[in-house]
PDB file of N, CA and C in Angstrom:
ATOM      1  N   UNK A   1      21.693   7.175  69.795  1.00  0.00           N
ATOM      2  CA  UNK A   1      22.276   6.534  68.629  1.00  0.00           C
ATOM      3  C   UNK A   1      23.789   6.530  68.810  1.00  0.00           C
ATOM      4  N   UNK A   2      24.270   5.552  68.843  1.00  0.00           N
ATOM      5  CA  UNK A   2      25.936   5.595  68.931  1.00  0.00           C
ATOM      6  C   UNK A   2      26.537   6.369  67.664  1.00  0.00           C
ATOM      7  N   UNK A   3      27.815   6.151  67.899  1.00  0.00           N
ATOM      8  CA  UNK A   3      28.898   7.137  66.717  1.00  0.00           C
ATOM      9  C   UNK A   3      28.814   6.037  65.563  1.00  0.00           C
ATOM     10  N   UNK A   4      29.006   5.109  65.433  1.00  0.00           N
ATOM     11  CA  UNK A   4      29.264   4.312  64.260  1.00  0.00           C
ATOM     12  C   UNK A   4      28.110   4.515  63.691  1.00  0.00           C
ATOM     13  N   UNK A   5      26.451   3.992  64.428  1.00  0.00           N
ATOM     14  CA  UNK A   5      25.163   3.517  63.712  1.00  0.00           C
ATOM     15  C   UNK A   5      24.944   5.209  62.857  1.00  0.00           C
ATOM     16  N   UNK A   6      25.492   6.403  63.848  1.00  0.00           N
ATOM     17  CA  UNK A   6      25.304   7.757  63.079  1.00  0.00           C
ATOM     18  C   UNK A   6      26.097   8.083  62.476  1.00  0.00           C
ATOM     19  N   UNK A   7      27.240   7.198  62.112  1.00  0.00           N
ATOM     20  CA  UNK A   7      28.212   7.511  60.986  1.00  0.00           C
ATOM     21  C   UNK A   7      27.619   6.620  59.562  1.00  0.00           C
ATOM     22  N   UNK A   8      26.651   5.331  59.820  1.00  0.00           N
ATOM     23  CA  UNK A   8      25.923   4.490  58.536  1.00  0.00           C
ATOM     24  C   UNK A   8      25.234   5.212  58.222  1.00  0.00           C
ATOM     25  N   UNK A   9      24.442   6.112  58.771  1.00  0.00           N
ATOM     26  CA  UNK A   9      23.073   6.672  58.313  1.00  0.00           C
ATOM     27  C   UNK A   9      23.645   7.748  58.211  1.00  0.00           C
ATOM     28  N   UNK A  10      24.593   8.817  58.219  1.00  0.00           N
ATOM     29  CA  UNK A  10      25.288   9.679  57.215  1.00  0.00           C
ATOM     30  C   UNK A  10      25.336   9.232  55.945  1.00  0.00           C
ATOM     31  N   UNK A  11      26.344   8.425  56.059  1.00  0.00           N
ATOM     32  CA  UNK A  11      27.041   7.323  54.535  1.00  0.00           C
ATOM     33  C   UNK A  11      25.626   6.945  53.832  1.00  0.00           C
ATOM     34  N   UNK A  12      24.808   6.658  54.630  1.00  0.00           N
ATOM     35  CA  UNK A  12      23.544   6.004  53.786  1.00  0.00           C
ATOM     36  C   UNK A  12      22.902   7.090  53.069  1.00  0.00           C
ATOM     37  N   UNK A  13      22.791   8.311  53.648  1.00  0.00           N
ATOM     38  CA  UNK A  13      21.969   9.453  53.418  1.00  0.00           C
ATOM     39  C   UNK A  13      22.801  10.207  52.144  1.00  0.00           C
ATOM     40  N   UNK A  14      24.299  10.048  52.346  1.00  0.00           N
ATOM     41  CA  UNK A  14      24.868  10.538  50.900  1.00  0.00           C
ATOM     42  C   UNK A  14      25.261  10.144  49.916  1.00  0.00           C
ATOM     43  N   UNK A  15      24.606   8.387  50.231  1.00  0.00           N
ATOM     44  CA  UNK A  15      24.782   7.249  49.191  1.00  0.00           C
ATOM     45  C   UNK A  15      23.590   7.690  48.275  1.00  0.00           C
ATOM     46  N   UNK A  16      22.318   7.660  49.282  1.00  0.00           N
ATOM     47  CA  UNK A  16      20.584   7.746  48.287  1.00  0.00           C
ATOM     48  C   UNK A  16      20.823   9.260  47.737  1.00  0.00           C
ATOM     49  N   UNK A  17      21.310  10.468  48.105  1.00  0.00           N
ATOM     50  CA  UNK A  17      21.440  11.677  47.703  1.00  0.00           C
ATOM     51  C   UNK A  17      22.341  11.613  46.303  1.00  0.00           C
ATOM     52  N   UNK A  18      23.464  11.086  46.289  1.00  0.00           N
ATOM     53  CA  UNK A  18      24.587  11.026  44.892  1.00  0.00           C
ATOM     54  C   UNK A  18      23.506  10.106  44.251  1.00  0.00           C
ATOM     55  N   UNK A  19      22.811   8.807  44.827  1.00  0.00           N
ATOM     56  CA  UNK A  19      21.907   7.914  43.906  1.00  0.00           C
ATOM     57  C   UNK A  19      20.669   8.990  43.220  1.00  0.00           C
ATOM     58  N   UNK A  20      20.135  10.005  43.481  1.00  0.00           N
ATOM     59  CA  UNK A  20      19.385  10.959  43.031  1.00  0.00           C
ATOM     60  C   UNK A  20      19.480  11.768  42.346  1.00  0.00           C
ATOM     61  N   UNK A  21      20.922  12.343  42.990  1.00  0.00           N
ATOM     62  CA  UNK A  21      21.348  13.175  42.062  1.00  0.00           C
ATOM     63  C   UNK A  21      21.591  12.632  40.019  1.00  0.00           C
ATOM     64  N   UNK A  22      22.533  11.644  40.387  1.00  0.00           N
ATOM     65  CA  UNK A  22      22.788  10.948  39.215  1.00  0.00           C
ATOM     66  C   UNK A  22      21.078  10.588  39.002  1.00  0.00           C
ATOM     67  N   UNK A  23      20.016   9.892  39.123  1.00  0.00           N
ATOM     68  CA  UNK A  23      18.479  10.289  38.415  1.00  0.00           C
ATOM     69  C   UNK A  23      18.559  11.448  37.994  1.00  0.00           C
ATOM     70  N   UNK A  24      18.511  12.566  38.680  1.00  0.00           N
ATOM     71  CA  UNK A  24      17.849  13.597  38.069  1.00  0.00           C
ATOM     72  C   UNK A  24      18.377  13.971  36.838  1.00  0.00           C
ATOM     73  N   UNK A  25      19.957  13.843  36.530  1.00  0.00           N
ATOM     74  CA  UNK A  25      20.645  14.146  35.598  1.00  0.00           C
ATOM     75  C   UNK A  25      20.323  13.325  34.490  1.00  0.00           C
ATOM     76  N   UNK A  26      20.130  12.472  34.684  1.00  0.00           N
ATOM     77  CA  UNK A  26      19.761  11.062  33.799  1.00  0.00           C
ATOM     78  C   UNK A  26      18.276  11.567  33.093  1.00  0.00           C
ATOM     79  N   UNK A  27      17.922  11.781  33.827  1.00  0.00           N
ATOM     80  CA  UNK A  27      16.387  11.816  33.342  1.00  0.00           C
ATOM     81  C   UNK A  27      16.474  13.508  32.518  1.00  0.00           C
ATOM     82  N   UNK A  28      16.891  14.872  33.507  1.00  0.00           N
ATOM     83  CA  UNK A  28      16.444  15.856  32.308  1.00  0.00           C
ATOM     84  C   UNK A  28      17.898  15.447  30.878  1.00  0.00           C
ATOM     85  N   UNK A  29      18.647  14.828  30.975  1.00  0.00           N
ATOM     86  CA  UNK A  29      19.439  14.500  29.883  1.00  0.00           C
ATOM     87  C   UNK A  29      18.484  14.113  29.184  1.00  0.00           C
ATOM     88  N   UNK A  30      18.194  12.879  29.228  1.00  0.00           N
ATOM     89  CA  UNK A  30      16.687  12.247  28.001  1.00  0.00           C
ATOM     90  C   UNK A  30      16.048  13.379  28.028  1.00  0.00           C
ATOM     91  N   UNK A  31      15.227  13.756  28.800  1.00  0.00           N
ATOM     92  CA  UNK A  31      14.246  14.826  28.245  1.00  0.00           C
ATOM     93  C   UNK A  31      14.583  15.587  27.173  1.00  0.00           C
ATOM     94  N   UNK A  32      15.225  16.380  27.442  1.00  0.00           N
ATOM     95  CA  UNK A  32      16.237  17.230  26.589  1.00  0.00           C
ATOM     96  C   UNK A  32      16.529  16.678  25.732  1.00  0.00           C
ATOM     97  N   UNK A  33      16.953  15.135  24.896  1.00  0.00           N
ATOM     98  CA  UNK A  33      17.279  14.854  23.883  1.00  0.00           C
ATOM     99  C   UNK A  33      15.943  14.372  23.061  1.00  0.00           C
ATOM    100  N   UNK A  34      14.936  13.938  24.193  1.00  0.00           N
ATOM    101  CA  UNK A  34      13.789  13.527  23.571  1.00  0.00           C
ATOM    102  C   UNK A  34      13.403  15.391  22.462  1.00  0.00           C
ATOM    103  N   UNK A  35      13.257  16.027  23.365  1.00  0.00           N
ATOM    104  CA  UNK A  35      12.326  17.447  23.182  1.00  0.00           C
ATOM    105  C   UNK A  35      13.153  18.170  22.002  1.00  0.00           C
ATOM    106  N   UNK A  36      14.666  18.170  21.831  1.00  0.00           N
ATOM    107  CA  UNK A  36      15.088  18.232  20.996  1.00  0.00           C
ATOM    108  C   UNK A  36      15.107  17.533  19.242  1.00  0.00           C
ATOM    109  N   UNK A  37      14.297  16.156  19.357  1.00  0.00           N
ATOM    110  CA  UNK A  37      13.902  15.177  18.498  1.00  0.00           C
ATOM    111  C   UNK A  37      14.941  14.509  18.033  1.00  0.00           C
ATOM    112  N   UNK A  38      15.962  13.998  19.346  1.00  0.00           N
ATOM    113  CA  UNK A  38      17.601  13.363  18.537  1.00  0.00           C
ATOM    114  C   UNK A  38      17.149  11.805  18.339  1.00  0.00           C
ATOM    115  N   UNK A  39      16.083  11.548  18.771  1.00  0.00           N
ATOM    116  CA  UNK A  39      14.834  10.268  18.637  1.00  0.00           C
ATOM    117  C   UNK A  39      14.175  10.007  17.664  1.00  0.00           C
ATOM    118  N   UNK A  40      14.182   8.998  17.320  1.00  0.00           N
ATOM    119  CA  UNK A  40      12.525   8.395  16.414  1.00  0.00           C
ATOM    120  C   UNK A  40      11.769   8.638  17.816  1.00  0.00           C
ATOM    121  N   UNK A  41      10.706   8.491  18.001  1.00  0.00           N
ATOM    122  CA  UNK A  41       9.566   7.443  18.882  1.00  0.00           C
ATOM    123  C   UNK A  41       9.548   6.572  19.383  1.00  0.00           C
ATOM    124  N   UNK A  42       9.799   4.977  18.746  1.00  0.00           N
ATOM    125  CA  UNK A  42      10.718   4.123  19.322  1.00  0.00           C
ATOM    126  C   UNK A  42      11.624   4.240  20.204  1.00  0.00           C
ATOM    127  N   UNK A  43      12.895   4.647  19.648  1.00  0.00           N
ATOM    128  CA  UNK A  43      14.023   5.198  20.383  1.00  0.00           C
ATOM    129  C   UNK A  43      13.811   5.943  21.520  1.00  0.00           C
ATOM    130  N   UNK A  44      12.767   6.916  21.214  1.00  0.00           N
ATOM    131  CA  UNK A  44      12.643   7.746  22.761  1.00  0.00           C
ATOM    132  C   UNK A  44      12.079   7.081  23.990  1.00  0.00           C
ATOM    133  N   UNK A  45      11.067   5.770  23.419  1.00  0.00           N
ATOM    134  CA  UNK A  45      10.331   5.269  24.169  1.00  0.00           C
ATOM    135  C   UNK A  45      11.267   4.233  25.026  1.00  0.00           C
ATOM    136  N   UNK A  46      12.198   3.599  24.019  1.00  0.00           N
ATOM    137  CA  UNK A  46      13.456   2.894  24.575  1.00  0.00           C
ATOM    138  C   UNK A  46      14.487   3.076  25.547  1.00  0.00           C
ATOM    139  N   UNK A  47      14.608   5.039  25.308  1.00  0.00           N
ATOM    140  CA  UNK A  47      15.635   5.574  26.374  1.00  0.00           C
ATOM    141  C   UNK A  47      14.301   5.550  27.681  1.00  0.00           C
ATOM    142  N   UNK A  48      13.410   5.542  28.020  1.00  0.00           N
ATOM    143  CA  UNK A  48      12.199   6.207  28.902  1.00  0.00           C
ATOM    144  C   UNK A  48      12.209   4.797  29.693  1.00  0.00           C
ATOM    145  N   UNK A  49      12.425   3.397  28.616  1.00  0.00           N
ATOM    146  CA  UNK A  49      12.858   1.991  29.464  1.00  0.00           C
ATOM    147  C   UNK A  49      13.993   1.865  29.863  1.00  0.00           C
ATOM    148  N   UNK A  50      14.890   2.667  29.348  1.00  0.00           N
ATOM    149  CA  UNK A  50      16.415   2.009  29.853  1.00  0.00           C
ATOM    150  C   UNK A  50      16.173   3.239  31.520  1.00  0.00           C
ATOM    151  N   UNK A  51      15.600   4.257  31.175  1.00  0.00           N
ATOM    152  CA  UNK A  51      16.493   5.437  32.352  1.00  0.00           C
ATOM    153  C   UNK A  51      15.036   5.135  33.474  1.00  0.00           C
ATOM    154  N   UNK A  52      14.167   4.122  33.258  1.00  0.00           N
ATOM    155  CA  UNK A  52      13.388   3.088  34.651  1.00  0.00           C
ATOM    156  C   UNK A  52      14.186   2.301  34.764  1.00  0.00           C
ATOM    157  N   UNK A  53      14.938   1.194  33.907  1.00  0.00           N
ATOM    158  CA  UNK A  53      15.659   0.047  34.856  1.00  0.00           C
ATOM    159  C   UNK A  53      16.984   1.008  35.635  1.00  0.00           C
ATOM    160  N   UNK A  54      17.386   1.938  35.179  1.00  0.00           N
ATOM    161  CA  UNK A  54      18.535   2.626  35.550  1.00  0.00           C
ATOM    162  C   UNK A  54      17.861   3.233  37.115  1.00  0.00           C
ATOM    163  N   UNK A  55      16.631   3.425  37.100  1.00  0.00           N
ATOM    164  CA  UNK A  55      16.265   4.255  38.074  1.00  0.00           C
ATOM    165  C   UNK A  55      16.327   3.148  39.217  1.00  0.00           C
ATOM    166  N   UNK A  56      15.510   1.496  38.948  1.00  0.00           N
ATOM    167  CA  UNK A  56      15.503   0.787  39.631  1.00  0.00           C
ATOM    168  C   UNK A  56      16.362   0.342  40.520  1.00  0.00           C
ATOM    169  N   UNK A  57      17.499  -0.080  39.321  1.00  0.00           N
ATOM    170  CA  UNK A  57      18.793  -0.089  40.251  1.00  0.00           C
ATOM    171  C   UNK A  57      19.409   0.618  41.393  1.00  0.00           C
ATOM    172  N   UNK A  58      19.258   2.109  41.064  1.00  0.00           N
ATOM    173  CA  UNK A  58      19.314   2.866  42.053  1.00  0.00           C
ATOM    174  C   UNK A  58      18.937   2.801  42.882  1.00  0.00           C
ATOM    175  N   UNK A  59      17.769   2.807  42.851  1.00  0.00           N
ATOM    176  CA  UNK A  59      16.320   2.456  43.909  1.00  0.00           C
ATOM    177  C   UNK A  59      16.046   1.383  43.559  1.00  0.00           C
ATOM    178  N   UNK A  60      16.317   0.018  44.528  1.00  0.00           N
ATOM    179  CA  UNK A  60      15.216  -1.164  43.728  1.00  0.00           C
ATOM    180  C   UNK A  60      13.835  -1.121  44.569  1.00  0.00           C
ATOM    181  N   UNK A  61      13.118  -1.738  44.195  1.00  0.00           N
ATOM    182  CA  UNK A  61      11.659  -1.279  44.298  1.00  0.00           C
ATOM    183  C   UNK A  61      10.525  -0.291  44.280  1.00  0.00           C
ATOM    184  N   UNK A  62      11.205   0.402  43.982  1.00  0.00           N
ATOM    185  CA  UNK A  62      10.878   2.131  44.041  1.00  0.00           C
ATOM    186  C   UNK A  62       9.885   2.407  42.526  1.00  0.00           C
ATOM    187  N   UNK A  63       9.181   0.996  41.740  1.00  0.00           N
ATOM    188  CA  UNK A  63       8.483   1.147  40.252  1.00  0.00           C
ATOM    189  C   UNK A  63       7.734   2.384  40.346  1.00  0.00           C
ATOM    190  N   UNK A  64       6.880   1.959  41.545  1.00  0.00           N
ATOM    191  CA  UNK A  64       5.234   2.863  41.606  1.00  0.00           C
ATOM    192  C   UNK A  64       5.853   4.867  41.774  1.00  0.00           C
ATOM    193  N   UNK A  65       7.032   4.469  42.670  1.00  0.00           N
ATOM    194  CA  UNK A  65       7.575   6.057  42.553  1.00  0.00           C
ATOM    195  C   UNK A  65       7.772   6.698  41.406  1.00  0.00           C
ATOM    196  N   UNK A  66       8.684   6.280  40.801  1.00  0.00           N
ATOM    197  CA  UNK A  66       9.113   6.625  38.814  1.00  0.00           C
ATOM    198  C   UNK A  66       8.348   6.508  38.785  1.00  0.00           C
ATOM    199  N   UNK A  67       7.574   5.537  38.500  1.00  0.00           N
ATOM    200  CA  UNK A  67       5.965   5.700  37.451  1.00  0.00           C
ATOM    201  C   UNK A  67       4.874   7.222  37.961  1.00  0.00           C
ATOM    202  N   UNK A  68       4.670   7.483  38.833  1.00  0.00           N
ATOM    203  CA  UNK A  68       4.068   8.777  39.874  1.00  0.00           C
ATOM    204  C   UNK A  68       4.647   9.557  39.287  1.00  0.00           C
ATOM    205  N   UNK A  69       5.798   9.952  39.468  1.00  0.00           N
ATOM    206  CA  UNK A  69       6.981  11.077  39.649  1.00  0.00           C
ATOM    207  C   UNK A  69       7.660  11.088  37.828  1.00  0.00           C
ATOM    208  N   UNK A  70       7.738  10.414  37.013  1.00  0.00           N
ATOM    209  CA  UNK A  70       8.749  10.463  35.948  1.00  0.00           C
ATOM    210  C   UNK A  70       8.054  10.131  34.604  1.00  0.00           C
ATOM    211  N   UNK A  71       7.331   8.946  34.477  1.00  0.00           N
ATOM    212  CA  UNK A  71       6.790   8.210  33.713  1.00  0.00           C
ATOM    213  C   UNK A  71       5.440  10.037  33.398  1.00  0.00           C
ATOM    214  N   UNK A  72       5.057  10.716  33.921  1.00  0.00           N
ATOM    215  CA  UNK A  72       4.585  11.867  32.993  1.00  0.00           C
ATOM    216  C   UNK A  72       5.040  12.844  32.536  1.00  0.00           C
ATOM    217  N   UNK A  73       6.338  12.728  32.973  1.00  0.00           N
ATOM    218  CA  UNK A  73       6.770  14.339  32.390  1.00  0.00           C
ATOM    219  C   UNK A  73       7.767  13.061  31.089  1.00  0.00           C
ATOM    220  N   UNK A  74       7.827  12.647  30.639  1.00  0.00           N
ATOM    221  CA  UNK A  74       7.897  11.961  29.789  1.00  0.00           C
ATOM    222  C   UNK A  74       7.040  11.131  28.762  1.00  0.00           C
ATOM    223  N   UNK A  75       6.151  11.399  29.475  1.00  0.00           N
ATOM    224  CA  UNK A  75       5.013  11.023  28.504  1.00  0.00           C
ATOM    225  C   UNK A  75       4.483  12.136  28.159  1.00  0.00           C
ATOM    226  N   UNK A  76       4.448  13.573  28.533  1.00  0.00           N
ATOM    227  CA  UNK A  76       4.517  15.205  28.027  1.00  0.00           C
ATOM    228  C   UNK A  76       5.339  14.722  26.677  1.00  0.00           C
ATOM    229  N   UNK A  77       6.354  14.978  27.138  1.00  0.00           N
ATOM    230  CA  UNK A  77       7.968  15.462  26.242  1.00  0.00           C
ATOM    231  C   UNK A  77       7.366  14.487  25.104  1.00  0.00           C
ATOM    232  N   UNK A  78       7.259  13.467  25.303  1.00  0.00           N
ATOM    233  CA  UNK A  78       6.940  12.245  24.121  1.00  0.00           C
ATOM    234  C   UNK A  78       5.540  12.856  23.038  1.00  0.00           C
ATOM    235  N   UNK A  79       4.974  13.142  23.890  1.00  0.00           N
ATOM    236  CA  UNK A  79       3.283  13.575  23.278  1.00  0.00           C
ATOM    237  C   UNK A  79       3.534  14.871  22.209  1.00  0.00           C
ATOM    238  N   UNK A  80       4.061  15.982  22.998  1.00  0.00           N
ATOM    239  CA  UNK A  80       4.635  16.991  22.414  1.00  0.00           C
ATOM    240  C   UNK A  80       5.591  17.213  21.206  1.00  0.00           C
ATOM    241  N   UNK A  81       6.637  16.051  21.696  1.00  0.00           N
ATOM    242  CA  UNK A  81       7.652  16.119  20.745  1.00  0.00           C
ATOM    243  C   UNK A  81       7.139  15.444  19.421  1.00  0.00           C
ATOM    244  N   UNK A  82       6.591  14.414  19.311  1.00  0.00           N
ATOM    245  CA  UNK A  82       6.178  13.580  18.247  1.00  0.00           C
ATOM    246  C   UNK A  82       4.956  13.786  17.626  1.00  0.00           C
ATOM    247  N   UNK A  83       3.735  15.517  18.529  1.00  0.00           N
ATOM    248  CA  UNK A  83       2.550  15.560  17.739  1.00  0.00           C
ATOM    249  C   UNK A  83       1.919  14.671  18.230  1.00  0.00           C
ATOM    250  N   UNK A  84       1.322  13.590  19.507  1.00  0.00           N
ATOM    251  CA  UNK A  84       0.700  12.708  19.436  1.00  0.00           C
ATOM    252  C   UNK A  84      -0.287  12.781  20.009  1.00  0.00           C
ATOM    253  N   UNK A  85      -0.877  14.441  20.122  1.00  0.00           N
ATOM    254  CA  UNK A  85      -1.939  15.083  21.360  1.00  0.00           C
ATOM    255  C   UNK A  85      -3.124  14.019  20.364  1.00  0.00           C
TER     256      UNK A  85
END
């Protein structure tokens, strides 16, 4: 691998890492405001759409991942928080 192509795939690797990092923060933030009840239901369900297109962007194409990985521990927090067992 030459010096430049292993200097992109550094840069690339701490581009998707800061892109993750900022998810993860994103996401236990909502949680945390969901579980706290700073939400209607609506509203919580609204932040759970905004912090997928937010995720997308990050990641575009990456739906089926969030949905696997995110879309249940938010649908916990939601179930829990609002009584909806």
């Amino acid at each position: 691998m030459s010096q430049g192509a292993d200097s992109s795939r550094r840069h690339a690797i701490r581009e998707e890492n800061r892109n993750l990092r900022c998810l993860r923060f994103l996401v236990d933030l909502a949680l945390a405001e969901i579980r706290a009840g700073s939400f209607t239901l609506e509203q919580a369900e609204q932040v759970v759409a905004n912090i997928r297109s937010q995720a997308l962007q990050l990641f575009p194409g990456k739906e089926t991942a969030f949905d696997w990985i995110y879309r249940p521990r938010f649908h916990r927090a939601i179930m829990e928080t609002y009584k909806l067992h």
